[in-house]
C-alpha atoms as a PDB file:
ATOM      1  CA  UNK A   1      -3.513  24.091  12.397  1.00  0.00           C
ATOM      2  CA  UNK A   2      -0.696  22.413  11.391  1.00  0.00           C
ATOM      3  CA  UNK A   3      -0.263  20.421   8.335  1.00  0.00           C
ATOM      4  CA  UNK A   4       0.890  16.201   8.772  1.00  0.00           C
ATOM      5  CA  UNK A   5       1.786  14.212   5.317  1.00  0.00           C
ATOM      6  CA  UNK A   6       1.770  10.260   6.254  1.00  0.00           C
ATOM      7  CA  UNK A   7       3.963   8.507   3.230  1.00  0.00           C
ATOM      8  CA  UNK A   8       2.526   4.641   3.770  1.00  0.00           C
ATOM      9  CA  UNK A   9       3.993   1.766   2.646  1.00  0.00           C
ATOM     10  CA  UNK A  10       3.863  -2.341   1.878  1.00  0.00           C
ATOM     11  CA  UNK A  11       5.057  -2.533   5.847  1.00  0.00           C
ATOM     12  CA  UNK A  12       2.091  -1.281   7.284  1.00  0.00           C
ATOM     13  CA  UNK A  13      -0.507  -3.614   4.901  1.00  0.00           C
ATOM     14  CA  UNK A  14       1.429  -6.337   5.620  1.00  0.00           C
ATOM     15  CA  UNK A  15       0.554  -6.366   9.119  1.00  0.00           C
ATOM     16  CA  UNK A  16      -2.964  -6.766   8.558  1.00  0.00           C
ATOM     17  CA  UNK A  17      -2.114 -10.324   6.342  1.00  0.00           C
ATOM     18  CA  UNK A  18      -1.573  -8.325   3.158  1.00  0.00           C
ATOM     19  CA  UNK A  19       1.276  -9.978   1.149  1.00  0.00           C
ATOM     20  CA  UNK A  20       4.112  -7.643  -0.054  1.00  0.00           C
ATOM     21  CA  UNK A  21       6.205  -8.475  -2.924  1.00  0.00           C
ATOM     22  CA  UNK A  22       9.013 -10.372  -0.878  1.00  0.00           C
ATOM     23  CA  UNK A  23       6.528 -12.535   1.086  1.00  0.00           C
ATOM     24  CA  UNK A  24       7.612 -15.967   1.028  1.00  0.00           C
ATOM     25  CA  UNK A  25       4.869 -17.913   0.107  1.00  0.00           C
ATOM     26  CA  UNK A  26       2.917 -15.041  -0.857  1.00  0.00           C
ATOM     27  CA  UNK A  27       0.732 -14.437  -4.082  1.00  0.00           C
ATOM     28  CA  UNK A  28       3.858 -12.439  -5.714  1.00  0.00           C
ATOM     29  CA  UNK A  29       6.088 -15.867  -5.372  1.00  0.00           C
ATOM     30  CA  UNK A  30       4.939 -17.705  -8.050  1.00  0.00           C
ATOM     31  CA  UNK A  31       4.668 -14.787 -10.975  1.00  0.00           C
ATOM     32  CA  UNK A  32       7.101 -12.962 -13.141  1.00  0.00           C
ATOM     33  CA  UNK A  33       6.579  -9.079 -11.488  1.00  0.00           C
ATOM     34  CA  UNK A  34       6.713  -7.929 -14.761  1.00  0.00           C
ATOM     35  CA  UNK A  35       4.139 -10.324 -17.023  1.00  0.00           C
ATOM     36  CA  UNK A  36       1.944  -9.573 -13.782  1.00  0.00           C
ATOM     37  CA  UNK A  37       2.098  -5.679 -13.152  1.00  0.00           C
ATOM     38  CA  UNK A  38       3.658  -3.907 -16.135  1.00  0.00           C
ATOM     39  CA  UNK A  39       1.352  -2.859 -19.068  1.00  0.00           C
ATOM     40  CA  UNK A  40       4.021  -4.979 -21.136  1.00  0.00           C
ATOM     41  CA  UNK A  41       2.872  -7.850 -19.240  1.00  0.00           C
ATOM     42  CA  UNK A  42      -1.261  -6.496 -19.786  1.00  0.00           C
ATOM     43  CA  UNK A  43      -0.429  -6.266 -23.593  1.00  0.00           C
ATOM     44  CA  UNK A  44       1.000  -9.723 -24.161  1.00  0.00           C
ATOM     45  CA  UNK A  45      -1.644 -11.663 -21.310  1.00  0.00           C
ATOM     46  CA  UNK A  46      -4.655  -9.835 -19.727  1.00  0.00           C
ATOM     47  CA  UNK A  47      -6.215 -12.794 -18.403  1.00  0.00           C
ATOM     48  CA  UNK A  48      -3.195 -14.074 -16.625  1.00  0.00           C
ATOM     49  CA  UNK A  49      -2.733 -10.290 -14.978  1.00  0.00           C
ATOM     50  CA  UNK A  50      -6.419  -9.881 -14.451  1.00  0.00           C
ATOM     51  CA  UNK A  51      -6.364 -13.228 -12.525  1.00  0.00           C
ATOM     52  CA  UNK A  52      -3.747 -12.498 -10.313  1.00  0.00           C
ATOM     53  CA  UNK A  53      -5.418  -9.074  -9.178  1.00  0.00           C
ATOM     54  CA  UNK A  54      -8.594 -10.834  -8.672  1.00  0.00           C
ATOM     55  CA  UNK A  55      -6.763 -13.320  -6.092  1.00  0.00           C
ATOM     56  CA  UNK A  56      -5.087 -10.233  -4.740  1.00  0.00           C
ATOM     57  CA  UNK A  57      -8.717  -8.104  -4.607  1.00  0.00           C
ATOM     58  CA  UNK A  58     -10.535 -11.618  -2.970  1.00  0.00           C
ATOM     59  CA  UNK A  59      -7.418 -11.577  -0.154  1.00  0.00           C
ATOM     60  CA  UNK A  60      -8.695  -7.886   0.593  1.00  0.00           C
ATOM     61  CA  UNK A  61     -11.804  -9.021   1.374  1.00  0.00           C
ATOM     62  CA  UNK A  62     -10.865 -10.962   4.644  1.00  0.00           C
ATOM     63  CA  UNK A  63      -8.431  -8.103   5.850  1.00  0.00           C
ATOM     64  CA  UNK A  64      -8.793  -5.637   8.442  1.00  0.00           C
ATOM     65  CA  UNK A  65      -7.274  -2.131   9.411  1.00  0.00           C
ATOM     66  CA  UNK A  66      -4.568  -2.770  12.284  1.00  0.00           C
ATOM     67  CA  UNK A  67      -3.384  -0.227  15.092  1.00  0.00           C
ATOM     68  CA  UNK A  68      -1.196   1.251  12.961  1.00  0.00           C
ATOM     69  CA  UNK A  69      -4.226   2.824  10.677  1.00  0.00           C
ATOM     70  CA  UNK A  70      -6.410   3.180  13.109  1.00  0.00           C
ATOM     71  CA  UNK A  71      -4.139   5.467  15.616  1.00  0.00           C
ATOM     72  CA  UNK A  72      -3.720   7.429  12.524  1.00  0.00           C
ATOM     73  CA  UNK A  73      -7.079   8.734  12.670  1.00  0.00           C
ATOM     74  CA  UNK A  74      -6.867  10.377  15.821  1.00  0.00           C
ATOM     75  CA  UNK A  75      -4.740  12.855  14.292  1.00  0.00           C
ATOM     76  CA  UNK A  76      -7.249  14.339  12.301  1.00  0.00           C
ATOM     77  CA  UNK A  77      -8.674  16.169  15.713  1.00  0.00           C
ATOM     78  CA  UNK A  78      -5.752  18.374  15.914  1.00  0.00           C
ATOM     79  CA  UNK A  79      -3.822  18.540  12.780  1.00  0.00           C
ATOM     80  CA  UNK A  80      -4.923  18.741   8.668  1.00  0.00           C
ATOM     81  CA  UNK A  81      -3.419  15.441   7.572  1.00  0.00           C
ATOM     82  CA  UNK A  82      -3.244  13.939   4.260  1.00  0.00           C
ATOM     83  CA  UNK A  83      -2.128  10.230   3.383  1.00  0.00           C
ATOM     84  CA  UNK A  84      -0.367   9.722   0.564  1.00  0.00           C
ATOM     85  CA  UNK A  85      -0.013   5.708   0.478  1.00  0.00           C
ATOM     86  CA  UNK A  86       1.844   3.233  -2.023  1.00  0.00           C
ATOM     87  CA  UNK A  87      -0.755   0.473  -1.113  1.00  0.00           C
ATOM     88  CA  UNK A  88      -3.841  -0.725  -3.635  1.00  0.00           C
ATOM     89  CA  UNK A  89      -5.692  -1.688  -0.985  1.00  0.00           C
ATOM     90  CA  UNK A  90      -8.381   0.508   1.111  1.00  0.00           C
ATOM     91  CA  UNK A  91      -7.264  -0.249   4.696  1.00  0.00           C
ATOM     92  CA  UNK A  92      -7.078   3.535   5.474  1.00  0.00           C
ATOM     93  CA  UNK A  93     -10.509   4.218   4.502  1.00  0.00           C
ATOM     94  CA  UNK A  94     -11.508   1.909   5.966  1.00  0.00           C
ATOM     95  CA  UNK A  95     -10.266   2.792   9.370  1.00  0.00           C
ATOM     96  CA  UNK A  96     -11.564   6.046   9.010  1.00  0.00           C
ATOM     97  CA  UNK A  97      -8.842   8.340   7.435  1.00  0.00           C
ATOM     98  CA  UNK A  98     -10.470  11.015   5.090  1.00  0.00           C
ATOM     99  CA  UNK A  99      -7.968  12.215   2.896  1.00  0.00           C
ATOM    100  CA  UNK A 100      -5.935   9.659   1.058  1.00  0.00           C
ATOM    101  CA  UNK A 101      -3.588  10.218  -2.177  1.00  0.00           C
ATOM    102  CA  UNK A 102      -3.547   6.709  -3.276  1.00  0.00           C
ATOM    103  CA  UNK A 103      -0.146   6.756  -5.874  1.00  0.00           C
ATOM    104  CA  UNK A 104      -0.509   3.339  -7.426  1.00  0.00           C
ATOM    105  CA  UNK A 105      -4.106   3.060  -7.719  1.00  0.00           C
ATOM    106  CA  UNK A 106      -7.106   1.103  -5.816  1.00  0.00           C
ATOM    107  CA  UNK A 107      -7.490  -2.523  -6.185  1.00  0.00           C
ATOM    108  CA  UNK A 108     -11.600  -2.093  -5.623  1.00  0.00           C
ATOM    109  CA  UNK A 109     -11.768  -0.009  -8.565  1.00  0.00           C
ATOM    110  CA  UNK A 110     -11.694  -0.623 -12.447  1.00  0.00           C
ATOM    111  CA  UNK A 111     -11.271   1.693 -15.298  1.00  0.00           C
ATOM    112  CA  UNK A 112     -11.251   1.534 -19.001  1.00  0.00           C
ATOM    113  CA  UNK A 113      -8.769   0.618 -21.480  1.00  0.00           C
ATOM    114  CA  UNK A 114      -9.807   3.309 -24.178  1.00  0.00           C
ATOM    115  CA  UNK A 115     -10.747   5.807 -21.538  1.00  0.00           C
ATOM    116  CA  UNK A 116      -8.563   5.840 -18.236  1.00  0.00           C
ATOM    117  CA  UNK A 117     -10.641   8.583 -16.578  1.00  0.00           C
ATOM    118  CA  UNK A 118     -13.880   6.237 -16.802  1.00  0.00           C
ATOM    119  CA  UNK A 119     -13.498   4.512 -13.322  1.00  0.00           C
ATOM    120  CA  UNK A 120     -15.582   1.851 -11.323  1.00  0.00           C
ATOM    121  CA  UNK A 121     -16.310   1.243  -8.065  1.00  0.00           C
ATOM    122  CA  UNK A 122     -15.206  -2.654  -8.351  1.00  0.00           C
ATOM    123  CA  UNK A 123     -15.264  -5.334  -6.019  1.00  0.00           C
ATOM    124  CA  UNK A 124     -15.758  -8.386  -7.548  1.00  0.00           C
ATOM    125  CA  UNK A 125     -13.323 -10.170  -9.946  1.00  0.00           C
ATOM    126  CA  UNK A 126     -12.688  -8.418 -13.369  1.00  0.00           C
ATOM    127  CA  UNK A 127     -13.156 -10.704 -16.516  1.00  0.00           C
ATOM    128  CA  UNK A 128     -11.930 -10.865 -19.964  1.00  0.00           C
ATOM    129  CA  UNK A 129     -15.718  -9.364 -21.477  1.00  0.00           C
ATOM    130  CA  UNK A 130     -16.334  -6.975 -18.838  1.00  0.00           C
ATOM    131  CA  UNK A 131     -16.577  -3.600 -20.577  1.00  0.00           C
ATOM    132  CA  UNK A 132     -17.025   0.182 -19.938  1.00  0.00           C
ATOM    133  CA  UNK A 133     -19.820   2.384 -21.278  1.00  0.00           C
ATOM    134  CA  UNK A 134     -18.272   2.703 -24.294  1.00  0.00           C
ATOM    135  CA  UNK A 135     -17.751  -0.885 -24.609  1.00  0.00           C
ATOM    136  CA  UNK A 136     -13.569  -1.912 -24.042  1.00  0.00           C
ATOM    137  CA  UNK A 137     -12.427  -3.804 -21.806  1.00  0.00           C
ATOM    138  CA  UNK A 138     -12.133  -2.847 -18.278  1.00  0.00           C
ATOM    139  CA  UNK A 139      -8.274  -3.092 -16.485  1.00  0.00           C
ATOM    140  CA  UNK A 140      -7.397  -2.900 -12.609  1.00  0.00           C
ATOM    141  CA  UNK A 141      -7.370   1.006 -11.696  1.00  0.00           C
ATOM    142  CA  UNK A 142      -3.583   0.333 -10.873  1.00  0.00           C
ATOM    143  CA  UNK A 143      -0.288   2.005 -11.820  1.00  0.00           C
ATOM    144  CA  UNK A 144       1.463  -0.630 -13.552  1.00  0.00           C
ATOM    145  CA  UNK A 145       5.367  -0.445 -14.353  1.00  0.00           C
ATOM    146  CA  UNK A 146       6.063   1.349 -17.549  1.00  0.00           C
ATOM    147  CA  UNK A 147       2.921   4.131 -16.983  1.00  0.00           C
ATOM    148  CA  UNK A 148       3.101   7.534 -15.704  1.00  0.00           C
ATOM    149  CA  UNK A 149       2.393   7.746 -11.506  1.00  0.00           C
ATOM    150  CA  UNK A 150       0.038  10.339 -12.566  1.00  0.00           C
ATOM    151  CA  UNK A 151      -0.739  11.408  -8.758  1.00  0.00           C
ATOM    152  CA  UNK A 152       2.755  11.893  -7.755  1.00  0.00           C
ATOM    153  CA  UNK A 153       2.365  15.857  -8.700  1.00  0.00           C
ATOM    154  CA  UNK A 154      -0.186  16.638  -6.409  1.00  0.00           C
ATOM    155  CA  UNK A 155       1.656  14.100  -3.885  1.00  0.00           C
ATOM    156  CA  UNK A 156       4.752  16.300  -4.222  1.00  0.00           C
ATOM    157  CA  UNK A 157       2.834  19.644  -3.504  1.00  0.00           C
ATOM    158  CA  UNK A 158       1.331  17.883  -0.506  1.00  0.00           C
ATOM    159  CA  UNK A 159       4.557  17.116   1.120  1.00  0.00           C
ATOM    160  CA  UNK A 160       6.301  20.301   0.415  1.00  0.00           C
ATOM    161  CA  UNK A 161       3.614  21.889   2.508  1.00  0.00           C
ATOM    162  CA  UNK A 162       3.893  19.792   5.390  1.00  0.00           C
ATOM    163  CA  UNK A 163       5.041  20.536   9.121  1.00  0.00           C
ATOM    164  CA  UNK A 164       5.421  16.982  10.067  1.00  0.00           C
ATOM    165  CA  UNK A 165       6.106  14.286   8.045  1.00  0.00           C
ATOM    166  CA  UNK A 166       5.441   9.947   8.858  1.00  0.00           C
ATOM    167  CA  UNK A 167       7.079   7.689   6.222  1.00  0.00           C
ATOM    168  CA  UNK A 168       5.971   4.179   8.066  1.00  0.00           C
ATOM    169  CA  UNK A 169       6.529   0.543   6.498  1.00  0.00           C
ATOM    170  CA  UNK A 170       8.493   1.882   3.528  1.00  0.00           C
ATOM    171  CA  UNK A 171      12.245   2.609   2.640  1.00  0.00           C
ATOM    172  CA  UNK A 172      10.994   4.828  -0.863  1.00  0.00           C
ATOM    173  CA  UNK A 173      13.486   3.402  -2.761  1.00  0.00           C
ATOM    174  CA  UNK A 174      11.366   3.121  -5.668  1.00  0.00           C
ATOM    175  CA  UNK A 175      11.019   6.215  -7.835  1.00  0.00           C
ATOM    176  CA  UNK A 176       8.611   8.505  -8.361  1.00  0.00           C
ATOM    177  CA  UNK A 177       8.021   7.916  -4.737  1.00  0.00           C
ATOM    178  CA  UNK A 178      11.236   7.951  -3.515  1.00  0.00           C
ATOM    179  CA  UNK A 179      11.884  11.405  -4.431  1.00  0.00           C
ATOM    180  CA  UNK A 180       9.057  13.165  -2.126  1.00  0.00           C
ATOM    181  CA  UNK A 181      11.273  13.259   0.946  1.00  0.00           C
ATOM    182  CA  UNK A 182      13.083  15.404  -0.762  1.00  0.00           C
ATOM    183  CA  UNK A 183      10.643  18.103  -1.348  1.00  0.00           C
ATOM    184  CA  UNK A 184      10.327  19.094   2.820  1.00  0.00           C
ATOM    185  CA  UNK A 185      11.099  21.709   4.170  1.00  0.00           C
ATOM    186  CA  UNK A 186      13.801  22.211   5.977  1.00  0.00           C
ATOM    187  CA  UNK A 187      11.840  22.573   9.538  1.00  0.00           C
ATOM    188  CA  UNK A 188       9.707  19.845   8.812  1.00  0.00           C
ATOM    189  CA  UNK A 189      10.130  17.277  11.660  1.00  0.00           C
ATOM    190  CA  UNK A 190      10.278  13.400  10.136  1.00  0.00           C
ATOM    191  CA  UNK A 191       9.132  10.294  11.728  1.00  0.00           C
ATOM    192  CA  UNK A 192      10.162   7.241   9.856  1.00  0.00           C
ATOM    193  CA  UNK A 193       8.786   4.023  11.484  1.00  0.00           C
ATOM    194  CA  UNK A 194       9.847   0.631  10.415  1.00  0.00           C
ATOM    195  CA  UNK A 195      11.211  -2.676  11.859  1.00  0.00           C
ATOM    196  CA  UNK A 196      14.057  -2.373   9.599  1.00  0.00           C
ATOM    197  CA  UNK A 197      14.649   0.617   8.207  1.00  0.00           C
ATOM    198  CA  UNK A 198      16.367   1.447   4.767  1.00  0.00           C
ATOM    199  CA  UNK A 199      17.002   4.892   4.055  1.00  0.00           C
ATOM    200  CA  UNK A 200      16.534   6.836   1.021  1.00  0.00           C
ATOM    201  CA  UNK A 201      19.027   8.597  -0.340  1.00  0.00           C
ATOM    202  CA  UNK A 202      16.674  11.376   0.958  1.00  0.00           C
ATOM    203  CA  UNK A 203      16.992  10.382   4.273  1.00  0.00           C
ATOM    204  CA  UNK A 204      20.141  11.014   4.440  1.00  0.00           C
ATOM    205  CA  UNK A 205      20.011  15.045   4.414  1.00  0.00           C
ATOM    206  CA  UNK A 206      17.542  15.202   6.827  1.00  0.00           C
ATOM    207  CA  UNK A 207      17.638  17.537   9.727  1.00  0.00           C
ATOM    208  CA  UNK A 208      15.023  16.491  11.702  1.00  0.00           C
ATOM    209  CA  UNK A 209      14.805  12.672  11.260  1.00  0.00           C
ATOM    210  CA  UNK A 210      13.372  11.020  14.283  1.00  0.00           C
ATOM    211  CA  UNK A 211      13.911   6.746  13.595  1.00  0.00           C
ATOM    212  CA  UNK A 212      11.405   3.735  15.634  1.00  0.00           C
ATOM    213  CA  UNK A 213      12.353   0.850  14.215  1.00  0.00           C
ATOM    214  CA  UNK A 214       9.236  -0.705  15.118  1.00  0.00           C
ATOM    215  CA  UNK A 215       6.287  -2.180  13.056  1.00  0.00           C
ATOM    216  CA  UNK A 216       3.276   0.503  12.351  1.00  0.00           C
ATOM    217  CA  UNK A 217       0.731  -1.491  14.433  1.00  0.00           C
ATOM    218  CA  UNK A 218       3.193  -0.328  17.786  1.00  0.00           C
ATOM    219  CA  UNK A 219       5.166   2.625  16.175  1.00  0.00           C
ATOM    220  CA  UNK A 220       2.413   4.858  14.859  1.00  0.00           C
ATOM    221  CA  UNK A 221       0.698   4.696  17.895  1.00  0.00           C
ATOM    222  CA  UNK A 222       3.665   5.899  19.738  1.00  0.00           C
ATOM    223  CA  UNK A 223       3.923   8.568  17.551  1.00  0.00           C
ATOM    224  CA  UNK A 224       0.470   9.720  17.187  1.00  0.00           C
ATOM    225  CA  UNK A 225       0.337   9.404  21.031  1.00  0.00           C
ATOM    226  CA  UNK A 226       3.565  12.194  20.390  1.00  0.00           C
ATOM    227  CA  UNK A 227       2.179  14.588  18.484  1.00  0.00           C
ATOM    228  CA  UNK A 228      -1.484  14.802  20.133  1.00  0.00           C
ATOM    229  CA  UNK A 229       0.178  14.950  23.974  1.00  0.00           C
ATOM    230  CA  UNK A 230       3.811  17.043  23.237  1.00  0.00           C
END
C-alpha cells in the first residue's frame, strides 16, 4: 500500500470561516502578531495572549469540516496517509482523518508552563488562575514564535517516506515547514492545490509537480477522485 503525506495549510481552514492571518477584518487585524503568538509576547502579557486564543478557540466552536477535509478521508481505503497540518484547529479530526501531525499545536488543548509534556484536553476559555497538577499556570498547547516546532522531526521522516505528496492551502514559506518539500523523493508525485499558488523555493526542483489552482473544498476532491480511480 502506498504511502500519501497531505502538508495542510491556513487555505484550507479558511474555507470553513476560519480566519488566517491576512483576513481583513479578521481576529489577527487588530493585534501585534508578535505580543499575541510569540512567547516574548506570553512573557510580557499572558492575559492579553490568552484572550485572543480564547476568541480564536470560541470561533472553532461554530466551524465545520468542508469538502476539502472530508474527500480526504476517502483516501484512507486505499492508501496509508498521514496529515501533517499547520492549522490549531481540529477540522481534520473531525471529518474523520486518523492520523494527523499537528506542527503548531491544538487550540482545544492546554499544557503547563513548568511542565510542557502535561497536556489537557481544553475546550473552554483558559484563565489567568487556571493551573496544572502541579499547580502553574496553564498556556495554549501552541507553537508560538521563538520555540522549537518540536514535531517537525517526525514530520520530516514522514514525508521522506512518502509516494505521493498534497501540499493544499499553503505556499510553506515559513520555516521549519517550508523545508519538508525538500525531503521527497525524487519519484514522489506532488499535488499542490491552491487558488493562488506561491511556490517554495522547494517547489521549484520538483520533478513531478502537478499545480490546481483551485481552493481545497473543489481541488482535493479532484484529486482524491485521481488517486482512488487512476
Amino acid at each position: 500500500m502506498k504511502k500519501i503525506v497531505v502538508l495542510s495549510g491556513a487555505g484550507i481552514s479558511a474555507e470553513s470561516g476560519i480566519s488566517t492571518f491576512r483576513d481583513a477584518g479578521g481576529l489577527w487585524e487588530n493585534y501585534d502578531i508578535m505580543e499575541v503568538a510569540s512567547i516574548d509576547g506570553w512573557h510580557k502579557n499572558p492575559d492579553l495572549v490568552l484572550q485572543f486564543y480564547n476568541a480564536r478557540r470560541r470561533q472553532l466552536h461554530e466551524v465545520h469540516p468542508n469538502p476539502g477535509h472530508t474527500a480526504l478521508v476517502n483516501l484512507e481505503s486505499h492508501y496509508h496517509v498521514t496529515i501533517i497540518t499547520q492549522n490549531v484547529d481540529d477540522l481534520h479530526e473531525r471529518a474523520g482523518s486518523s492520523n494527523i501531525i499537528h506542527l503548531h499545536g491544538e487550540l482545544f488543548k492546554a499544557r503547563s508552563t513548568k511542565k510542557a509534556s502535561l497536556v489537557y484536553e481544553w475546550k473552554k476559555d483558559i484563565l489567568l488562575g487556571d493551573v496544572c497538577e502541579l499547580g502553574s499556570q496553564l498556556r495554549p498547547h501552541i507553537v508560538w514564535f521563538g520555540e522549537v516546532v518540536p514535531m517537525i522531526e517526525p514530520a520530516a521522516i514522514e514525508v521522506a517516506m512518502a509516494d505521493i505528496i498534497m501540499v493544499i492551502g499553503t505556499s510553506l514559506q515559513v520555516y521549519p515547514a517550508a523545508g519538508l518539500l525538500g525531503l521527497a523523493q525524487e519519484h514522489a508525485r506532488i499535488f499542490y492545490i491552491d487558488p493562488n499558488p506561491g511556490f517554495s523555493h522547494e517547489m521549484n526542483f520538483l520533478k513531478n509537480l502537478n499545480v490546481l489552482s483551485e481552493k481545497a473544498s473543489t481541488g482535493v476532491p479532484k484529486v482524491v477522485d485521481e488517486l482512488l480511480n487512476p
